[in-house]
Protein backbone atom coordinates (compact mmCIF):
# COMPACT_ATOMS: atom_id res chain seq x y z
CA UNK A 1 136.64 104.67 101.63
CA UNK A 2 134.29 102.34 99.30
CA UNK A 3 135.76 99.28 98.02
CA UNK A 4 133.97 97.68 95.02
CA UNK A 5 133.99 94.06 95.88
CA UNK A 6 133.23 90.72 93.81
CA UNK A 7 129.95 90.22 94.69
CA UNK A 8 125.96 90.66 94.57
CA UNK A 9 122.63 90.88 96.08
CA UNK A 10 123.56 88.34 98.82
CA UNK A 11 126.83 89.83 99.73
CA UNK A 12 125.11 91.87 102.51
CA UNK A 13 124.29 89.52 105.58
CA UNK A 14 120.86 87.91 105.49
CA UNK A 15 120.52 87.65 102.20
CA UNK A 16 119.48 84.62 99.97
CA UNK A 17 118.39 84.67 96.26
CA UNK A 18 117.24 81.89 94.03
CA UNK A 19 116.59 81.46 89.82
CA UNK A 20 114.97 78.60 88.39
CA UNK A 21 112.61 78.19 85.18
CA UNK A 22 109.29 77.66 85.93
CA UNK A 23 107.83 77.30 82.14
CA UNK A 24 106.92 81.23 80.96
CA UNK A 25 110.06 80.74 78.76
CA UNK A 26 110.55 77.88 76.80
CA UNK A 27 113.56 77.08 78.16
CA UNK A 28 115.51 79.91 80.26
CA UNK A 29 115.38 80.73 83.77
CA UNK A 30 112.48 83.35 84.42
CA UNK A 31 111.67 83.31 87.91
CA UNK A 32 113.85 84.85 90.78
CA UNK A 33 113.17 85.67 94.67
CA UNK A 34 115.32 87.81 97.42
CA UNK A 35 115.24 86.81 101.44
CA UNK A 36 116.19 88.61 104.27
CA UNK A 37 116.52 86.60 107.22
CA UNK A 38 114.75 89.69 108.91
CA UNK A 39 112.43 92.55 107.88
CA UNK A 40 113.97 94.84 105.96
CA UNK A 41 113.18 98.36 105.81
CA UNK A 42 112.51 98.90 101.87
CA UNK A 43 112.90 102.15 99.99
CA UNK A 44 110.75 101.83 96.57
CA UNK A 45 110.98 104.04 93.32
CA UNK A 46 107.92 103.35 90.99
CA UNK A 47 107.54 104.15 86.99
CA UNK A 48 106.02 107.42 86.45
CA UNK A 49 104.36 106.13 83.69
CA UNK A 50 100.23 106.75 83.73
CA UNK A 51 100.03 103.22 82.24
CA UNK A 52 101.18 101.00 85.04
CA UNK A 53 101.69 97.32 84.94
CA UNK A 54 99.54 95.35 88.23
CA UNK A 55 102.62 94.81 90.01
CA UNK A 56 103.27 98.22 90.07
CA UNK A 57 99.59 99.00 90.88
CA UNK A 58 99.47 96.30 93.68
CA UNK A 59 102.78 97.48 95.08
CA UNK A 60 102.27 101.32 95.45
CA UNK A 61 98.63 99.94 96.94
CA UNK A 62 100.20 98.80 99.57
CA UNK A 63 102.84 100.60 99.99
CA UNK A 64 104.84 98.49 103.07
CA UNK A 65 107.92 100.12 104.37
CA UNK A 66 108.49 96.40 105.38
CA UNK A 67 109.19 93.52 102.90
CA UNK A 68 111.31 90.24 103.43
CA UNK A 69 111.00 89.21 100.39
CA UNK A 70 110.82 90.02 96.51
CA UNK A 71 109.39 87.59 93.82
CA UNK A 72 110.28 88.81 89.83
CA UNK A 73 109.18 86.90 86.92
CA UNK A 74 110.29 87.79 83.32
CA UNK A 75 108.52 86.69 80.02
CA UNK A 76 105.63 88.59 81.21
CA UNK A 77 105.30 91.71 82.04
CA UNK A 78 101.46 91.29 83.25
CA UNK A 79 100.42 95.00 82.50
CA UNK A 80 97.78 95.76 80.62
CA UNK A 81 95.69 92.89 82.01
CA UNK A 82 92.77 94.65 84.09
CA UNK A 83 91.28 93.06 86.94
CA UNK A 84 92.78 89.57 86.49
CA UNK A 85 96.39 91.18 86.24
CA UNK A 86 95.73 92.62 89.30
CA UNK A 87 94.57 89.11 90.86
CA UNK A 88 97.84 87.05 89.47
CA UNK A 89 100.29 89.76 91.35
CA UNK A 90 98.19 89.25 94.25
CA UNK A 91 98.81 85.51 94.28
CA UNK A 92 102.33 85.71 93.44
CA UNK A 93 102.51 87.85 96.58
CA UNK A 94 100.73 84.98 98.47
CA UNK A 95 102.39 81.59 96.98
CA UNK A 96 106.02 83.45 97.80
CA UNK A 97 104.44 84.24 101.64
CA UNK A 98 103.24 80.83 102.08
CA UNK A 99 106.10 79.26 100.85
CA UNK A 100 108.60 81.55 103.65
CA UNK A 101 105.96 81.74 106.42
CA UNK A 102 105.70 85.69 105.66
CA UNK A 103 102.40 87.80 105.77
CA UNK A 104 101.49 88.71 101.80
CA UNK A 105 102.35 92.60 103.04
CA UNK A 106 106.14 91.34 103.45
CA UNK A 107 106.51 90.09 99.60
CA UNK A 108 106.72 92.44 96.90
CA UNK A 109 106.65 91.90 93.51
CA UNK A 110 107.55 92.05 90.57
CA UNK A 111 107.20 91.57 86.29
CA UNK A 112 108.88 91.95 82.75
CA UNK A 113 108.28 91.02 79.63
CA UNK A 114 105.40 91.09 76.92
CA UNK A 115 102.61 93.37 77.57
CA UNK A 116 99.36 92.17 77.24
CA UNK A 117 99.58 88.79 78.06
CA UNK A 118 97.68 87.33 81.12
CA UNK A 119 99.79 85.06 83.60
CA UNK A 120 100.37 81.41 83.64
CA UNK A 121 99.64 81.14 87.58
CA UNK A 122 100.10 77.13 87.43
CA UNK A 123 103.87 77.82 86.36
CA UNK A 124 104.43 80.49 88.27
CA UNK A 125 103.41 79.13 91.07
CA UNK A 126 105.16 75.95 90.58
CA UNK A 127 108.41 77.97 90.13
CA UNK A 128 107.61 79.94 93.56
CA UNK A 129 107.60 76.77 95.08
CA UNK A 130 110.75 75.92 93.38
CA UNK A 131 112.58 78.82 94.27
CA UNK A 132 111.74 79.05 97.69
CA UNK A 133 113.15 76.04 98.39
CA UNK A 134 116.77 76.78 96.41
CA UNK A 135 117.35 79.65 98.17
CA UNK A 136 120.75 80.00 98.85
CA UNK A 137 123.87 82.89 99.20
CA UNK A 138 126.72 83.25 97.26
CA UNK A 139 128.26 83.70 94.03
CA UNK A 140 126.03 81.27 92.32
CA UNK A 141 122.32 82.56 93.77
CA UNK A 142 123.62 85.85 92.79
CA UNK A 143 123.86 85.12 89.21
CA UNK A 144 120.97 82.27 89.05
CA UNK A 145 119.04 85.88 89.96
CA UNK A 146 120.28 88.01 87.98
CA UNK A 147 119.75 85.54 84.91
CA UNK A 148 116.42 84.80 85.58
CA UNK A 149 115.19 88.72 85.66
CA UNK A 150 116.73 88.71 82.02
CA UNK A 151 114.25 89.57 78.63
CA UNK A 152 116.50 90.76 76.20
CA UNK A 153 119.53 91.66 78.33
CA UNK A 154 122.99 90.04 77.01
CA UNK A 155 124.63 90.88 80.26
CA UNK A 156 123.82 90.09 84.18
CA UNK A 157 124.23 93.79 85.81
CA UNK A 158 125.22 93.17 89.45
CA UNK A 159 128.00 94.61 91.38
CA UNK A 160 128.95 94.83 94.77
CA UNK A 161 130.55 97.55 97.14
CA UNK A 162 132.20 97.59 101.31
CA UNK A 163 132.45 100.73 103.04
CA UNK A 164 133.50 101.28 106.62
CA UNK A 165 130.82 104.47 108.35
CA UNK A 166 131.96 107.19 110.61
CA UNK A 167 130.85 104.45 113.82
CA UNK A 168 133.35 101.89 112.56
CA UNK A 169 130.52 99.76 110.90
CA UNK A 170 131.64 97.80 107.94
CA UNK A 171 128.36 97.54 105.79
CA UNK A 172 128.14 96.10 102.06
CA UNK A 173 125.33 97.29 99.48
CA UNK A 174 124.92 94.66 96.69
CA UNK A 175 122.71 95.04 93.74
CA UNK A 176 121.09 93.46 90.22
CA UNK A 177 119.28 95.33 87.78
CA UNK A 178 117.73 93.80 84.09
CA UNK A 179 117.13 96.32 81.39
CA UNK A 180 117.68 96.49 78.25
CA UNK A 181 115.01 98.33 75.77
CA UNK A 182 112.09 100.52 76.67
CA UNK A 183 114.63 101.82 78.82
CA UNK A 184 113.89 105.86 79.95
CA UNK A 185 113.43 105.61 83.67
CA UNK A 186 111.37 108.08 85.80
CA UNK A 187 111.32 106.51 88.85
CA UNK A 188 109.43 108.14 92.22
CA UNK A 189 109.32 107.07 95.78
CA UNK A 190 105.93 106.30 96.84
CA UNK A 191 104.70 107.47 93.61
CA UNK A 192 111.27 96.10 78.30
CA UNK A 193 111.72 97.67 81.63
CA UNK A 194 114.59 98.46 84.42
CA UNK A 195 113.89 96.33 87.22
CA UNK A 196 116.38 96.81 90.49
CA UNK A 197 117.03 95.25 93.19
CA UNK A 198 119.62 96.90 96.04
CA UNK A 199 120.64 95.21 99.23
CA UNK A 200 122.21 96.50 102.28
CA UNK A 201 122.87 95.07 105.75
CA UNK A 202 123.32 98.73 107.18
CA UNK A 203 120.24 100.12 108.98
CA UNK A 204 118.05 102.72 108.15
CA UNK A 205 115.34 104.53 109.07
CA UNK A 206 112.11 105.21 106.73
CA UNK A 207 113.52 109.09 107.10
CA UNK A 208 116.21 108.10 103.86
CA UNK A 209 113.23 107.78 101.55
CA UNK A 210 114.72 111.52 100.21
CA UNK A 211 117.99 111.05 100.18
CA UNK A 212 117.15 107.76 97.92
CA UNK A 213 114.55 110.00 95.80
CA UNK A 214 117.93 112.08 95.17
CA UNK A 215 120.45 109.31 94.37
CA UNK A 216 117.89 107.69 91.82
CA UNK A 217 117.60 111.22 90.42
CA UNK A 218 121.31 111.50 89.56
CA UNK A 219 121.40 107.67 88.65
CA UNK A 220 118.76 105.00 87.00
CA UNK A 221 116.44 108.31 85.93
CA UNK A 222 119.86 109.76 84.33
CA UNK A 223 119.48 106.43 82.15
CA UNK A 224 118.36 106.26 78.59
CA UNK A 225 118.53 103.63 75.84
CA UNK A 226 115.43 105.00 73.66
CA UNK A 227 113.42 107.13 75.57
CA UNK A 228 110.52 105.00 76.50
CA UNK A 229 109.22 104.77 79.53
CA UNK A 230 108.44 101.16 81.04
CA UNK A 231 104.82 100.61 82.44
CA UNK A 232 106.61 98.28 84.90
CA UNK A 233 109.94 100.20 86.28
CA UNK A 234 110.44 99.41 90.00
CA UNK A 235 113.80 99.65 91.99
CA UNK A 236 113.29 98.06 95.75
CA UNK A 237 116.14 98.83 98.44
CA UNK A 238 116.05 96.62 101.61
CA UNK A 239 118.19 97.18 104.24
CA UNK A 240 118.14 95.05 107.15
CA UNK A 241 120.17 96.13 109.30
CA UNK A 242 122.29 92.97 109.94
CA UNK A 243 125.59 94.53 110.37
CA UNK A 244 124.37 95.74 113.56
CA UNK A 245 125.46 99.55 113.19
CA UNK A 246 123.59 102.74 113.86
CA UNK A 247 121.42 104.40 111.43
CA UNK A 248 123.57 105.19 107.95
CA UNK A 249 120.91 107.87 106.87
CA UNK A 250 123.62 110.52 107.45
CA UNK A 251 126.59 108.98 106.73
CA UNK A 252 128.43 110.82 104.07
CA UNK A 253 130.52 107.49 103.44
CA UNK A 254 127.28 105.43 103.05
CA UNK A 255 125.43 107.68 100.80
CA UNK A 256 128.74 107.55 98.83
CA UNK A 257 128.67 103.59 97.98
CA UNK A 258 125.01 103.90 97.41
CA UNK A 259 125.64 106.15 94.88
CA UNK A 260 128.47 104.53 93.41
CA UNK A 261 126.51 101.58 93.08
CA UNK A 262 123.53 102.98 91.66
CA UNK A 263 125.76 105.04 88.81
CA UNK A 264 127.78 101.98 88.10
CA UNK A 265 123.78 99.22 87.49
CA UNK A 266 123.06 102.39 85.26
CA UNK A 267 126.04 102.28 82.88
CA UNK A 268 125.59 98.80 82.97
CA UNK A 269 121.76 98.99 81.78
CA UNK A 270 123.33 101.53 79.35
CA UNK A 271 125.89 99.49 77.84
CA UNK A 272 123.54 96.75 77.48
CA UNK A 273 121.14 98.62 75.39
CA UNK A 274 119.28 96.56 72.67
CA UNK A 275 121.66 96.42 69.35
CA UNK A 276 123.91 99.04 71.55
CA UNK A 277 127.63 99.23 70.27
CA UNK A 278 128.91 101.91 72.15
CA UNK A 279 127.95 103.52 75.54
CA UNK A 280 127.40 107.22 75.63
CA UNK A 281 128.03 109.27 78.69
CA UNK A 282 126.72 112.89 78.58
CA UNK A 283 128.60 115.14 80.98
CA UNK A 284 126.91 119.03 81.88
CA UNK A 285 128.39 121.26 84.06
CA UNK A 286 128.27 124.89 84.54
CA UNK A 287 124.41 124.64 84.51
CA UNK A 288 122.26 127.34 86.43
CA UNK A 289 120.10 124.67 88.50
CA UNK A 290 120.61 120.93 89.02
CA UNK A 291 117.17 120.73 87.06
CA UNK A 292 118.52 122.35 84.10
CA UNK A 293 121.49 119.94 83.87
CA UNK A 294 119.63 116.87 84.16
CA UNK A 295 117.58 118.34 81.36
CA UNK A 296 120.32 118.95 78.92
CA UNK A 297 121.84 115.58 79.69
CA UNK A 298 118.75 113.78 79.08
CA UNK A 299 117.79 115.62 75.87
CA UNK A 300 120.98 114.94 74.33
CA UNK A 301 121.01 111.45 75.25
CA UNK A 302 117.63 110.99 74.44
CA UNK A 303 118.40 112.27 70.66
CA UNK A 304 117.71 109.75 67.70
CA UNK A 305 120.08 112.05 65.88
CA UNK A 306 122.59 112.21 68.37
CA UNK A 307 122.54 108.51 69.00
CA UNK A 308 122.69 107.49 65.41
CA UNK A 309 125.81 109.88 64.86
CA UNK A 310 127.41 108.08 67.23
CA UNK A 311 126.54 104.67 65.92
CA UNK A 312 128.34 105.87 62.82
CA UNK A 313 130.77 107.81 64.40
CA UNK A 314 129.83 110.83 62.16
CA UNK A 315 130.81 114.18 63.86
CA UNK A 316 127.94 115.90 63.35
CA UNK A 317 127.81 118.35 66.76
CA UNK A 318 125.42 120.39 65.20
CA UNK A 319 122.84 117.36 66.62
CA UNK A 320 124.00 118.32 69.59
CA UNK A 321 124.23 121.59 70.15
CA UNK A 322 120.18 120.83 68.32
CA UNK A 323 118.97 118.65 71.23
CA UNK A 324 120.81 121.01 73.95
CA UNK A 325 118.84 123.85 72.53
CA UNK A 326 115.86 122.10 72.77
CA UNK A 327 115.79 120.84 76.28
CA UNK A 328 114.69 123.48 77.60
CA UNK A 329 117.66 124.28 79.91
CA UNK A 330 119.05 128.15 80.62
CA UNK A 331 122.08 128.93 78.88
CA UNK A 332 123.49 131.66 76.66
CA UNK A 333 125.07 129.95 73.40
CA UNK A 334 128.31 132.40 73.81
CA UNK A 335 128.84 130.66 76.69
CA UNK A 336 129.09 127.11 75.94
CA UNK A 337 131.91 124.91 75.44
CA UNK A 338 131.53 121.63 73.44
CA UNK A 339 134.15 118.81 74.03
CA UNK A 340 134.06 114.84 72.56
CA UNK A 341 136.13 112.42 74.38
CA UNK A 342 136.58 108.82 73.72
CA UNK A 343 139.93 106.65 74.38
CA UNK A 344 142.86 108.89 75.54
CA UNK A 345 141.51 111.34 73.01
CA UNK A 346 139.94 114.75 73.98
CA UNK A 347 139.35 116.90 71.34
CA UNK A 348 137.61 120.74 71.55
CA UNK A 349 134.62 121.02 69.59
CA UNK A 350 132.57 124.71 70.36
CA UNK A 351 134.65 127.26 72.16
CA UNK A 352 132.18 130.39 73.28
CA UNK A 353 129.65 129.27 70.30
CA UNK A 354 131.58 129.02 67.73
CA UNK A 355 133.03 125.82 66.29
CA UNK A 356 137.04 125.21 67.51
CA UNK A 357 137.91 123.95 63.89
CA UNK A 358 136.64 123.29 60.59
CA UNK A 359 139.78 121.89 58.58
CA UNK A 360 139.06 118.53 57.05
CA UNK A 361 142.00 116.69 59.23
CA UNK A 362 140.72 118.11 62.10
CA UNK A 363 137.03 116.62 62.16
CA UNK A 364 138.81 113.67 61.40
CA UNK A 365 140.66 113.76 64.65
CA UNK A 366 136.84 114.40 66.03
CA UNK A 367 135.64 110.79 64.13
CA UNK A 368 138.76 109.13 65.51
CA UNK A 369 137.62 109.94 68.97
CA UNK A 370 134.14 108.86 68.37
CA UNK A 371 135.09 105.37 67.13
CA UNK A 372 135.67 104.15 70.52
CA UNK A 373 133.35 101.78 72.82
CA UNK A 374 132.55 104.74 75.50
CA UNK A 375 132.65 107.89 73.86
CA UNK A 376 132.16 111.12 76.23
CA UNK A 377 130.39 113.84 75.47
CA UNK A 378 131.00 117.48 77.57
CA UNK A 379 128.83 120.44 77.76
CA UNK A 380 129.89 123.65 79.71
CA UNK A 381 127.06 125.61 79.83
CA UNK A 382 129.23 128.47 81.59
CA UNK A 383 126.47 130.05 83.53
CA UNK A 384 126.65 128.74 87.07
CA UNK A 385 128.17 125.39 88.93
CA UNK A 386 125.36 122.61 88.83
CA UNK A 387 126.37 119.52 86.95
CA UNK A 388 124.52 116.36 86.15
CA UNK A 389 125.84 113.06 84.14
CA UNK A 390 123.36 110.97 81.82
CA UNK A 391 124.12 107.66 80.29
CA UNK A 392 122.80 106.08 77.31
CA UNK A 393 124.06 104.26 73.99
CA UNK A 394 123.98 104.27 70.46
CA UNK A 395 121.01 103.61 67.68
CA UNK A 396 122.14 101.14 65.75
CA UNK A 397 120.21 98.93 62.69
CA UNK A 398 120.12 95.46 65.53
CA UNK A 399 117.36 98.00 67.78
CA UNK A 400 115.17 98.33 65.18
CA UNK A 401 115.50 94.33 63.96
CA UNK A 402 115.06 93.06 67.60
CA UNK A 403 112.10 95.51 68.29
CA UNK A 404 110.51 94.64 65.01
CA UNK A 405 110.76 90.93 65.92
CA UNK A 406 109.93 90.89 70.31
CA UNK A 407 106.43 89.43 70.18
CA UNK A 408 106.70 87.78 67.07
C-alpha cells in the first residue's frame, strides 16, 4: 500500500539538498544541489525539443547512469549561448565535483530561466561553494530546494510517498519539480521549463530505464500549461539503493508510488500555471490505442479555445468536441460520450454525438459545474479500452501580462 508522507527530496536515506542565493537574482534564492551519500543509479528524461539548452546538451553528452549529485540554477536558463554555454555547464559540473570530492561525470546539471543570456560563473560559482557546504536533510533543505529552482512558480511542488515491496522493503520516493510557463513536456530517456528531481533509496538496475520512459509518458508529458516546449526540460531519478532491498524494477507496489508521485508533481506544475485559475484534468477512455488517448487528451488540453472557455466558465463543448476532432485520434463521433465535472457536480454533455440538452437552465447547470477550481473534463471515445489522463489549466488575461513583461 503507498502512503503519501510529509516530506521531500531528502526523505529517502542519503539524501541532502541545499538553496542559497548566489547573485543571478537580485535577491531570491537561485541556486540548489542534491547529494547522495552514494552513487546513485540515475534514470534521465531529456526535452525533445531540437533547440536544446547546454545543460541539456552537456548532459545527454555524457550520458552517466551514475550521478551523486545535481547542481540547478534558475534566472538563467543558459540556452542559446553556443560554445561558451556549453563551457559554463561544464564548470558548474566541476565547481559542484570539487566542492564534494566527486569526478565531474557524477554531477549533473542543470538551468532555468531567460534564454539568451550567458552565465555569471563568478556567482555561480560562489553559490556552489555556498551550497555545498549547507547541505543538509530535512524539512527545511527540502524547501530551501525547491525555492531556489523557482522562475515564475508561486508554489514549491514537492511531495513525498512510503511503500512497503513484495520483499518486505520499506522504500520512500521523494520529489521537487519547478514549472510554471513554457510548460508542454516531451521528455525522452537518453534522448520557463519543468525541471524534476525524484529520489528513491530503493535499488534499481539501469534495466528500469523503460518502465520510467512509460511512467513519464502517462505523467509530466501528459502536462500542459500552453503548449510550448522548454529548450531545457530535464527530470533526473536517482536511486541509491540505501534501504538495502532487492531490485524494485518489478515490483508492482514500487512502480505504483512512482507513479503516484509523478501524476501528483504534474498536477502540481498544472495548477501552478502562469495566471492559472483553475486546473483542468482531461480524462479519455474507451480509446482504440494508448497512443490515441494520449493524443486526444493532449489536444484538448492543449486548446487556446478550450482553455479560455474554461477561464470564463463558458460552456462552449463545441471547442471540445473541435480539438478532439483534430487530434488525430480514431473514433467514430456516434460513439462518443461527453461529460463536465467540477465540485460534486457531474453533468452529461454529448450522448452518442448528439448534445444531452439544449434548454437554457440546463447549460446553466453545465456553467455551474465549470465555475469550480478543478473542473473535469470526460471523453468516452467508445471504441476500445485504452485510457490516458492529461492535466493542464486555464488561459486567463495574468498569462498574457506576465509573458508580455518576463525579460523586461
Amino acid at each position: 500500500m503507498v502512503e503519501i508522507i510529509e516530506g521531500g527530496v531528502t526523505t529517502p536515506q542519503g539524501f541532502k539538498a541545499a538553496g542559497v542565493h548566489s547573485g543571478v537574482k537580485y535577491r531570491a534564492l537561485d541556486l540548489g544541489m542534491l547529494y547522495s551519500e552514494v552513487p546513485a543509479t540515475a534514470f534521465v528524461g531529456y526535452t525533445s525539443n531540437a533547440v536544446k539548452s547546454a545543460p541539456v546538451q552537456v548532459m545527454m553528452r555524457e550520458n552517466s547512469q551514475k550521478l551523486s549529485a545535481v547542481v540547478i540554477n534558475s534566472g538563467n536558463a543558459n540556452a542559446l549561448t553556443g560554445r561558451r554555454g556549453i563551457e559554463d555547464a561544464m564548470a558548474m559540473k566541476q565547481a559542484a565535483a570539487a566542492e564534494l570530492n566527486l569526478d565531474p561525470r557524477e554531477v549533473g546539471v542543470m538551468s532555468t530561466g531567460l534564454i539568451g543570456r550567458f552565465m555569471d560563473m563568478h556567482k555561480v560559482r560562489y553559490g556552489i561553494s555556498r551550497a555545498a557546504k549547507e547541505l543538509d536533510e530535512g524539512r527545511e533543505a527540502d524547501g530551501l530546494l525547491a525555492e531556489a529552482i523557482m522562475t515564475t512558480d508561486t508554489l514549491k511542488k514537492e511531495c513525498a510517498v512510503r511503500v512497503r515491496l513484495k520483499d518486505g522493503t520499506l522504500v520512500y520516493i521523494g520529489a521537487i519539480s519547478k514549472g510554471s510557463g513554457m510548460i508542454a513536456p516531451h521528455l525522452k530517456v537518453l534522448h520557463g521549463t519543468t525541471l524534476s528531481l525524484v529520489t528513491t533509496d530503493a535499488a534499481l538496475s539501469p534495466r528500469f530505464k523503460g518502465a520510467w520512459q512509460e511512467i513519464l509518458d502517462d505523467t509530466m508529458n501528459m502536462v500542459s500549461v500552453d503548449g510550448d516546449q522548454s529548450t531545457n526540460d530535464t527530470c533526473i531519478m536517482l536511486a541509491n539503493g540505501k534501504a538495502r532491498g532487492g531490485f524494485a524494477d518489478d515490483d508492482p507496489a514500487f512502480r505504483e508510488a512512482l507513479e503516484m508521485v509523478m501524476a501528483k508533481i504534474a498536477k502540481m506544475i498544472a495548477i501552478d500555471g502562469e495566471g492559472a485559475t483553475k486546473l483542468i484534468e482531461v480524462q479519455v477512455t474507451g480509446a482504440e490505442t494508448k497512443e490515441d488517448a494520449r493524443l486526444a487528451a493532449k489536444k484538448i488540453i492543449n486548446s487556446p479555445l478550450v482553455k479560455s472557455a474554461i477561464f470564463g466558465s463558458d460552456p462552449n463543448y463545441g471547442r471540445i468536441m473541435m480539438a478532439l476532432g483534430n487530434s488525430g485520434c480514431r473514433f467514430n463521433l456516434e460513439d462518443v460520450h461527453l461529460t463536465i465535472k467540477g465540485g460534486d457536480m457531474e453533468v452529461p454533455i454529448l450522448d452518442s454525438g448528439a448534445p444531452v440538452f439544449q434548454e437554457e437552465r440546463a447549460v446553466e447547470v453545465v456553467r455551474m459545474a465549470m465555475d469550480n477550481k478543478e473542473v473535469v473534463i470526460a471523453v468516452d471515445l467508445g471504441i476500445g479500452s485504452e485510457s490516458a489522463t492529461g492535466w493542464g489549466c486555464d488561459l486567463t488575461y495574468d498569462y498574457v501580462r506576465i509573458n508580455a513583461e518576463y525579460a523586461s
